[in-house]
Protein backbone atom coordinates (compact mmCIF):
# COMPACT_ATOMS: atom_id res chain seq x y z
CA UNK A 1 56.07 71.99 34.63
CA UNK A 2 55.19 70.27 38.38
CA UNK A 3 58.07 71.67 40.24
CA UNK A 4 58.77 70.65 44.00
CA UNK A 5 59.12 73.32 46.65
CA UNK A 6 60.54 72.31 50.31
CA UNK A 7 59.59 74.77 53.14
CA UNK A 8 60.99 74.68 56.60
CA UNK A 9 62.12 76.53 59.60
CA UNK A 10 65.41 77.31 61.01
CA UNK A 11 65.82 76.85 64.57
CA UNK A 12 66.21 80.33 65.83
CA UNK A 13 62.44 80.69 64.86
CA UNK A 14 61.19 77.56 67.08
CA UNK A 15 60.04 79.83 70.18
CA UNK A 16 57.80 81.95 71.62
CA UNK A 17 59.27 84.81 73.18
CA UNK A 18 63.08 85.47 74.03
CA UNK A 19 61.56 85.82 77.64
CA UNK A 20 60.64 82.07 78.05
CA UNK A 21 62.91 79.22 78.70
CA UNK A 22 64.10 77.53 74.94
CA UNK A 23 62.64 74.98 74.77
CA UNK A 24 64.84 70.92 74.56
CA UNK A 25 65.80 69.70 71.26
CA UNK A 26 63.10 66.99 71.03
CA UNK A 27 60.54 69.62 71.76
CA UNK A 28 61.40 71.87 69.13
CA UNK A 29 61.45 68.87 66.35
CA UNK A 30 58.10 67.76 68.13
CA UNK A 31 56.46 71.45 67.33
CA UNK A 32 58.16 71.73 63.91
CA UNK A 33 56.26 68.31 62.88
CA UNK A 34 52.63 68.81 64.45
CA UNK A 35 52.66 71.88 62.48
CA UNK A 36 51.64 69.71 59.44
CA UNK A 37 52.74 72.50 57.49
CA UNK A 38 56.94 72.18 57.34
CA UNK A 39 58.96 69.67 55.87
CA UNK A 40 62.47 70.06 57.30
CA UNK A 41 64.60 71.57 60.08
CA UNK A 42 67.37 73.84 59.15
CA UNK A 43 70.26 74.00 61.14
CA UNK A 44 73.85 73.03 60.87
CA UNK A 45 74.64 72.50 64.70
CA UNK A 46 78.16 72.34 66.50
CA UNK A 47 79.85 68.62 65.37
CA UNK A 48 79.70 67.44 68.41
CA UNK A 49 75.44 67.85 68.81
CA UNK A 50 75.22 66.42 65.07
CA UNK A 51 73.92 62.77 66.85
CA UNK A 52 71.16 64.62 68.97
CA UNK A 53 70.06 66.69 65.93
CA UNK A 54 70.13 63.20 63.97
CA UNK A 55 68.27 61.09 66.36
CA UNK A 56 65.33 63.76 66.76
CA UNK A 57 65.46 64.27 62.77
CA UNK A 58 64.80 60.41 62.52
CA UNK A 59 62.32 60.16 65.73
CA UNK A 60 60.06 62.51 64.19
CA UNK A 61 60.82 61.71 60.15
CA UNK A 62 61.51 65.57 59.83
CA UNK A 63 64.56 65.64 57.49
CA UNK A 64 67.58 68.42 58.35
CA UNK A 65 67.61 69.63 54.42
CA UNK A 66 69.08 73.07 54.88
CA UNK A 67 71.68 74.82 57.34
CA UNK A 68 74.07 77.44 57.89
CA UNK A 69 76.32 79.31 59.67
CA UNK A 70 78.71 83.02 59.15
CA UNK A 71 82.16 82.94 58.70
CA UNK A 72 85.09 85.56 58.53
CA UNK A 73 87.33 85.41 55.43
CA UNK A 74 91.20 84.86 56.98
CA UNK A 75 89.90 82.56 59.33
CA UNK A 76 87.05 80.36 59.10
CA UNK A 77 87.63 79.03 55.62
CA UNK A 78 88.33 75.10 57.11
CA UNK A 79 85.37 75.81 59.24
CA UNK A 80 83.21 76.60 56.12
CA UNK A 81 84.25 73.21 54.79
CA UNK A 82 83.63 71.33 57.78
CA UNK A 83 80.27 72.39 58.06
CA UNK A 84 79.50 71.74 54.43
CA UNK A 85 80.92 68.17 55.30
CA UNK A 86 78.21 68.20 58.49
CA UNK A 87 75.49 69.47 56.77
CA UNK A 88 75.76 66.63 53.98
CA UNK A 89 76.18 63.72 56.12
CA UNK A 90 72.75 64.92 58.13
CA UNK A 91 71.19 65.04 54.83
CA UNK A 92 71.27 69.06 54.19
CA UNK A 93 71.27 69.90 50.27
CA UNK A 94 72.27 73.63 50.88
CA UNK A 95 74.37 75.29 53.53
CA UNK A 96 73.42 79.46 54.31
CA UNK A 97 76.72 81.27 54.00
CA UNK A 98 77.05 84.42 55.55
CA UNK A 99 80.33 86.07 55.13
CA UNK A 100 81.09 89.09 56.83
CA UNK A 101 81.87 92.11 55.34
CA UNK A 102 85.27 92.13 57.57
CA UNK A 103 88.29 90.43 56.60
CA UNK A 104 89.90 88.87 60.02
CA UNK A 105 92.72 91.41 59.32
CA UNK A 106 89.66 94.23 60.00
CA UNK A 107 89.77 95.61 56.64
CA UNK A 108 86.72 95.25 54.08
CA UNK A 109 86.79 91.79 52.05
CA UNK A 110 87.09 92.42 48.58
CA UNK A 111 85.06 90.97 45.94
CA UNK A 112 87.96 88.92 44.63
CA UNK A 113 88.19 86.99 47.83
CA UNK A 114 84.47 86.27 48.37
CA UNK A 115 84.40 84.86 44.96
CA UNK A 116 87.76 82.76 46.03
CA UNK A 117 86.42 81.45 49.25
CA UNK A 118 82.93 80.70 47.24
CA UNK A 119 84.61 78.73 44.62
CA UNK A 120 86.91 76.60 47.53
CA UNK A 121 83.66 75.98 49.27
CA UNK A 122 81.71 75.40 46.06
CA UNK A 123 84.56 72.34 45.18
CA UNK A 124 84.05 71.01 48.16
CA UNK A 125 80.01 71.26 48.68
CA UNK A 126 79.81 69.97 45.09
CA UNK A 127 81.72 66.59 45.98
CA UNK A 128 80.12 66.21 49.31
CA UNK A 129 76.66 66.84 48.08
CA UNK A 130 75.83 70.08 50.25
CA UNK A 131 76.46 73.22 47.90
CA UNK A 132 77.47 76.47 49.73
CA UNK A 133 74.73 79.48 49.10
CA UNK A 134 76.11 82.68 49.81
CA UNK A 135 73.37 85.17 51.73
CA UNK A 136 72.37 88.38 50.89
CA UNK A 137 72.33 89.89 54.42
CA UNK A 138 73.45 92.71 56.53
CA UNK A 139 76.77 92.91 58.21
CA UNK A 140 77.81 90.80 55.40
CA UNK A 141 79.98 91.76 52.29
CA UNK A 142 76.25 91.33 50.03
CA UNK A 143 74.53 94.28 52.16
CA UNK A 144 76.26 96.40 49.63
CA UNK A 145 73.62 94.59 47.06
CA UNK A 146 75.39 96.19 44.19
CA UNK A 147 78.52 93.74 44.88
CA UNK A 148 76.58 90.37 44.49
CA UNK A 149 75.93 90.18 40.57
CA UNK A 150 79.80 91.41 40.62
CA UNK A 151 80.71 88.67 42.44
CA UNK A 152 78.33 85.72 40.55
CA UNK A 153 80.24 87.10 37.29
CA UNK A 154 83.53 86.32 39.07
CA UNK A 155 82.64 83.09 39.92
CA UNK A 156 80.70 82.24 36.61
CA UNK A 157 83.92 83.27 35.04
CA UNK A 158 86.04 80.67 36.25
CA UNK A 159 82.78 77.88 35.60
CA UNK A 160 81.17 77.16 38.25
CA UNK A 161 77.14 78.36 38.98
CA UNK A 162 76.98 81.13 41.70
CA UNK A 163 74.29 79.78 44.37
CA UNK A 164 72.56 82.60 46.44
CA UNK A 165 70.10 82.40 49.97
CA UNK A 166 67.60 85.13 48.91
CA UNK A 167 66.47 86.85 52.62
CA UNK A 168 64.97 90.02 50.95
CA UNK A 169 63.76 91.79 54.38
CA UNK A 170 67.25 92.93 54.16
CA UNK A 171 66.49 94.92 51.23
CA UNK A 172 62.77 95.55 51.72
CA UNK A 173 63.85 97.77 54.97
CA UNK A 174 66.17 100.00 52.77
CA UNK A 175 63.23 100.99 51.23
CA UNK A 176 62.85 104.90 51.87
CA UNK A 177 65.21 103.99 54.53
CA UNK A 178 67.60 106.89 54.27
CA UNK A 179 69.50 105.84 57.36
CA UNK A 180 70.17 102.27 56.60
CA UNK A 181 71.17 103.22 52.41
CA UNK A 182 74.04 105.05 54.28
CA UNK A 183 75.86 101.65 54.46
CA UNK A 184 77.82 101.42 51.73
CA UNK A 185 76.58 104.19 50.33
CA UNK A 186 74.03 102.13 48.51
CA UNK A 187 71.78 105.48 47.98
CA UNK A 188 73.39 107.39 45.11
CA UNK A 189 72.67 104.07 43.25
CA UNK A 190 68.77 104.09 44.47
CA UNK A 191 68.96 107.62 43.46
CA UNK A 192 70.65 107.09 40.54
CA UNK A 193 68.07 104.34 39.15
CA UNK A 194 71.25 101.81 39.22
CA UNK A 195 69.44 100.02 42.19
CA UNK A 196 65.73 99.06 42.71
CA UNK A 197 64.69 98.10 45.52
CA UNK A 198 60.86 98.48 44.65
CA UNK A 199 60.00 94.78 44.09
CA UNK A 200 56.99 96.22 41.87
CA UNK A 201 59.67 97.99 39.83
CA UNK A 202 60.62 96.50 36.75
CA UNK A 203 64.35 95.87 36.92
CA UNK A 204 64.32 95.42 40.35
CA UNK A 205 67.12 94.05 42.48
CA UNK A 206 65.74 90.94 44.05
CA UNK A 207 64.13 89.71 40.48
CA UNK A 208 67.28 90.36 38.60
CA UNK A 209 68.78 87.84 40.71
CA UNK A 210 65.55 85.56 40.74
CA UNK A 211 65.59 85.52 36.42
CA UNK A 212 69.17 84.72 36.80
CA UNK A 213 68.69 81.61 38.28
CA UNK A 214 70.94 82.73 41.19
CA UNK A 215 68.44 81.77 44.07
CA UNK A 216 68.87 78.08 45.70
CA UNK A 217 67.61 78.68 48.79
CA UNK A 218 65.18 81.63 50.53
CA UNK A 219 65.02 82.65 54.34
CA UNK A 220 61.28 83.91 54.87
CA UNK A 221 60.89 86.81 57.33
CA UNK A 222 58.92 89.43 57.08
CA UNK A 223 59.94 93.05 57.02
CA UNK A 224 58.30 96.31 55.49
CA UNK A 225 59.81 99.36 53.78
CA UNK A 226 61.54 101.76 56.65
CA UNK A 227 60.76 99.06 58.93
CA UNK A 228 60.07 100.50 62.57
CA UNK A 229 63.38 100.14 64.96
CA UNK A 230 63.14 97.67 67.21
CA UNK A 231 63.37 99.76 70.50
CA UNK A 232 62.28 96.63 72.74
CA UNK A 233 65.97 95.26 72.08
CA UNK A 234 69.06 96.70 72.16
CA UNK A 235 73.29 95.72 71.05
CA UNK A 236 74.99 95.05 74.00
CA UNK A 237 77.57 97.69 73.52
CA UNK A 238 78.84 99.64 70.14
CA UNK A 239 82.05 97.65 70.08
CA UNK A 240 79.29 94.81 69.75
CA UNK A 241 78.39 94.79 66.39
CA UNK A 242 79.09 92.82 63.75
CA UNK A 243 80.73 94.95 61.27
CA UNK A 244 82.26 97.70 60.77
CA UNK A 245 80.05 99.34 58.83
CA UNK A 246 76.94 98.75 61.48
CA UNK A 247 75.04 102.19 62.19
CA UNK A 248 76.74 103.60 65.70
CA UNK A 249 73.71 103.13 67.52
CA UNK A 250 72.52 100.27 69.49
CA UNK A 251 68.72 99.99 69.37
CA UNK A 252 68.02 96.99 66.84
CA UNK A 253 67.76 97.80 63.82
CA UNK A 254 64.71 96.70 62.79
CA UNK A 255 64.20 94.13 59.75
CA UNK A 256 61.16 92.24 61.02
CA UNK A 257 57.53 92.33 61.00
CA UNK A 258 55.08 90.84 62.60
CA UNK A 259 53.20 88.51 60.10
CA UNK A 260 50.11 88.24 61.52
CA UNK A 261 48.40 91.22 63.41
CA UNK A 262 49.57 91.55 67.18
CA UNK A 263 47.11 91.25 69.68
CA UNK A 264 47.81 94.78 71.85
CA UNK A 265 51.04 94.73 73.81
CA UNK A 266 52.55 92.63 71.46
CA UNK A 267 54.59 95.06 69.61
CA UNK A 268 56.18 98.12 69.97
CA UNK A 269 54.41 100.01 66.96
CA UNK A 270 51.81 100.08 64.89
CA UNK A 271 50.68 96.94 62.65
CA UNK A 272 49.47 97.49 58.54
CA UNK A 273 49.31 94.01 57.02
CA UNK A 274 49.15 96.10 53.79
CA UNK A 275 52.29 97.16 54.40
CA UNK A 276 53.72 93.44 53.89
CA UNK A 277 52.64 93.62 50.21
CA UNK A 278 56.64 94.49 48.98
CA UNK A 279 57.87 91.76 51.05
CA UNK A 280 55.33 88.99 49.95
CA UNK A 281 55.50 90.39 45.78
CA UNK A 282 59.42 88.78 46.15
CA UNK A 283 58.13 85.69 47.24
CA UNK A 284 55.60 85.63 44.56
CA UNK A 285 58.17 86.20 41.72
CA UNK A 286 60.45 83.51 43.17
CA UNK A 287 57.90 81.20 43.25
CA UNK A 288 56.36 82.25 39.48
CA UNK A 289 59.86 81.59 38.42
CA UNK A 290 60.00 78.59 39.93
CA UNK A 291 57.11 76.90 38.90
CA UNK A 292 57.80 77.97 35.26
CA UNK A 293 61.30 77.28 34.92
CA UNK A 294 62.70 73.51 34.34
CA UNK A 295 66.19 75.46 35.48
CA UNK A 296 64.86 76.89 38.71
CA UNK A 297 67.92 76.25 41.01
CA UNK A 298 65.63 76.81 43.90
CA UNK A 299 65.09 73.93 46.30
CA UNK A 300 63.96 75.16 49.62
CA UNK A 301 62.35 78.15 51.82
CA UNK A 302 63.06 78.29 55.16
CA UNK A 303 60.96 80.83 57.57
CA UNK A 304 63.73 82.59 60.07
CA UNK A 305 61.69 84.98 62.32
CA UNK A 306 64.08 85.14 64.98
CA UNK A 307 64.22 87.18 68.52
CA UNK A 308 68.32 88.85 67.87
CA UNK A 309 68.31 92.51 68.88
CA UNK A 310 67.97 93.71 65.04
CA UNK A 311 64.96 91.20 64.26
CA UNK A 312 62.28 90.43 66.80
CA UNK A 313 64.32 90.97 70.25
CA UNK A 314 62.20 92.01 73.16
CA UNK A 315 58.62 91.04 71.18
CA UNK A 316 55.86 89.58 73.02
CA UNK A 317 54.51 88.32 70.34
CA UNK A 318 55.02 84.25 69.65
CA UNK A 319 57.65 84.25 67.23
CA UNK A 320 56.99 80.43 66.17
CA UNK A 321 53.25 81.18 65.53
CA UNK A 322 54.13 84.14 62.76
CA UNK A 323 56.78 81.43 61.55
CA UNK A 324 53.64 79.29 61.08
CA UNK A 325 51.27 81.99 59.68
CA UNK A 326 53.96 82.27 56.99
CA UNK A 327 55.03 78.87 55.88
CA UNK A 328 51.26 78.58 55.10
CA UNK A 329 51.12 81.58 54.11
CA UNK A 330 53.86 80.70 51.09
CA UNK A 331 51.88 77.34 50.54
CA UNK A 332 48.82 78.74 49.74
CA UNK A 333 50.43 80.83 47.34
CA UNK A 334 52.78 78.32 45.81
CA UNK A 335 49.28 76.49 45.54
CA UNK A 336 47.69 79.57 44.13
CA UNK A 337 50.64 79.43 41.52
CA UNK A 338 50.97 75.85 40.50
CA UNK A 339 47.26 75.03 40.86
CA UNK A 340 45.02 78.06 39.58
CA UNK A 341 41.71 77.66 39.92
């Protein structure tokens, strides 16, 4: 089966350092396309920058095929629909949907309501031509990873496909992570054998969603099992923090890697490319499951290194050239897949 695979950056990732000046809107298209390597922008930007983003997407014949944005449940369900409205008339097939794990009302969201607002949004993505997929991701209602096959029954229930943004260096990190499988509790499952987080597991988590056809769309950032903290960067406050469940501490938490080895200085800890092998197995198994399956809902693969305080704040490392070292990274391997020697 010749299968198509779309790889691209979000914006967040078009920089150096959080240090420098960002860089103007034509710029960042301008890097994005010399690259050679990526073959959209991903971004869903405030309505009234959608003609900039446009212009620059048809100045440099760099499609915007993907976007996204997070939303809170009580309040930001027209929102959600707007921006799947957005997305589709700049050309985006997929919208990222991060929903947070609080309800406006400051209480948990329950599973019932995620599928809800997923099946509103799904009506409306459908008709429009820009399908809501719903992001595994901390601060989110998915960081409690148990809840998301839960919820695809739900919404498979009343008919419709459940569409999914697989970013697995959320889940990689848990990995012999005993501080961060404190949220939700998530460790008497890992304990248990419920929940596998070992991508060379069988029956692990991120390839029972992958052989369920639940992944559309994949953010690409690397992170390693009981990823270092990020000490360079730090929450502005504890009442700053996304959700309530966040641990009470405000050094970044710490779900990136460096892709490529730092030169010295760059980092904040030591650098084992071997240690990147759990991360890049998921992508391989995505990809093998792509290229072998006519019903492979997957369409795209963004990179999203990013400089926020839990990611790559603080690095000195150029954030844009790991985002690079990746997307060819995944090309050579989708190669490697497709095209065996």
């Amino acid at each position: 089966v010749t299968r198509e695979l779309k790889v691209g950056i979000t914006e967040g990732g078009i920089l150096h350092t959080d240090a420098e000046p960002a860089f103007n809107l034509d710029t960042k298209f301008r890097m994005v396309k010399e690259t050679g390597v990526y073959d959209y922008f991903d971004k869903t930007p405030p309505a009234n920058q959608a003609n900039e983003y446009r212009s620059c997407s048809e100045k440099y014949e760099l499609p915007i095929l993907a976007g996204g944005w997070f939303y809170t449940l009580g309040r930001d369900e027209s929102l959600l629909e707007d921006n799947l409205r957005l997305g589709a008339s700049l050309g985006s097939h997929v919208h990222n949907t991060q929903i947070m794990m609080d309800h406006a009302d400051g209480r948990l969201v329950t599973n019932d309501e995620v599928a809800e607002a997923y099946l509103r949004a799904y009506e409306v993505g459908e008709k429009v031509g820009c399908i809501p997929a719903f992001e595994v991701h901390v601060n989110m209602w998915s960081e409690d990873f148990r809840r998301i096959t839960e919820v695809a029954n739900l919404v498979e229930s009343k008919g419709a496909p459940y569409h999914m943004t697989l970013d697995h260096s959320h889940v990689i990190f848990k990995i012999d992570n005993p501080r961060e499988q404190e949220v939700f509790n998530i460790r008497e499952s890992i304990e248990s054998g419920d929940l596998i987080l070992d991508p060379f597991i069988d029956g692990n988590v991120c390839n029972k969603w992958i052989e369920r056809g639940l992944v559309t769309h994949c953010h690409a950032r690397a992170s390693i099992p009981n990823n270092p903290r990020n000490k360079w960067a730090h929450h502005a406050s504890l009442d700053s923090f996304a959700s309530s469940l966040h641990p009470k501490d405000t050094m970044g938490r710490g779900i990136q890697y460096p892709f490529i080895r730092p030169k010295a200085g760059e980092w904040h800890s030591e650098w084992n490319e071997e240690k990147l092998e759990p991360w890049k197995e998921v992508i391989r198994l995505l990809l093998t499951f792509h290229a072998s399956r006519e019903d492979s809902p997957l369409q795209s693969i963004s990179t999203e290194f990013i400089p926020n305080p839990d990611y790559g704040g603080g690095a000195k490392y150029s954030i844009f050239e790991h985002s690079v070292a990746c997307a060819q990274w995944i090309r050579e391997t989708w190669s490697g897949i497709t095209s065996p020697l």
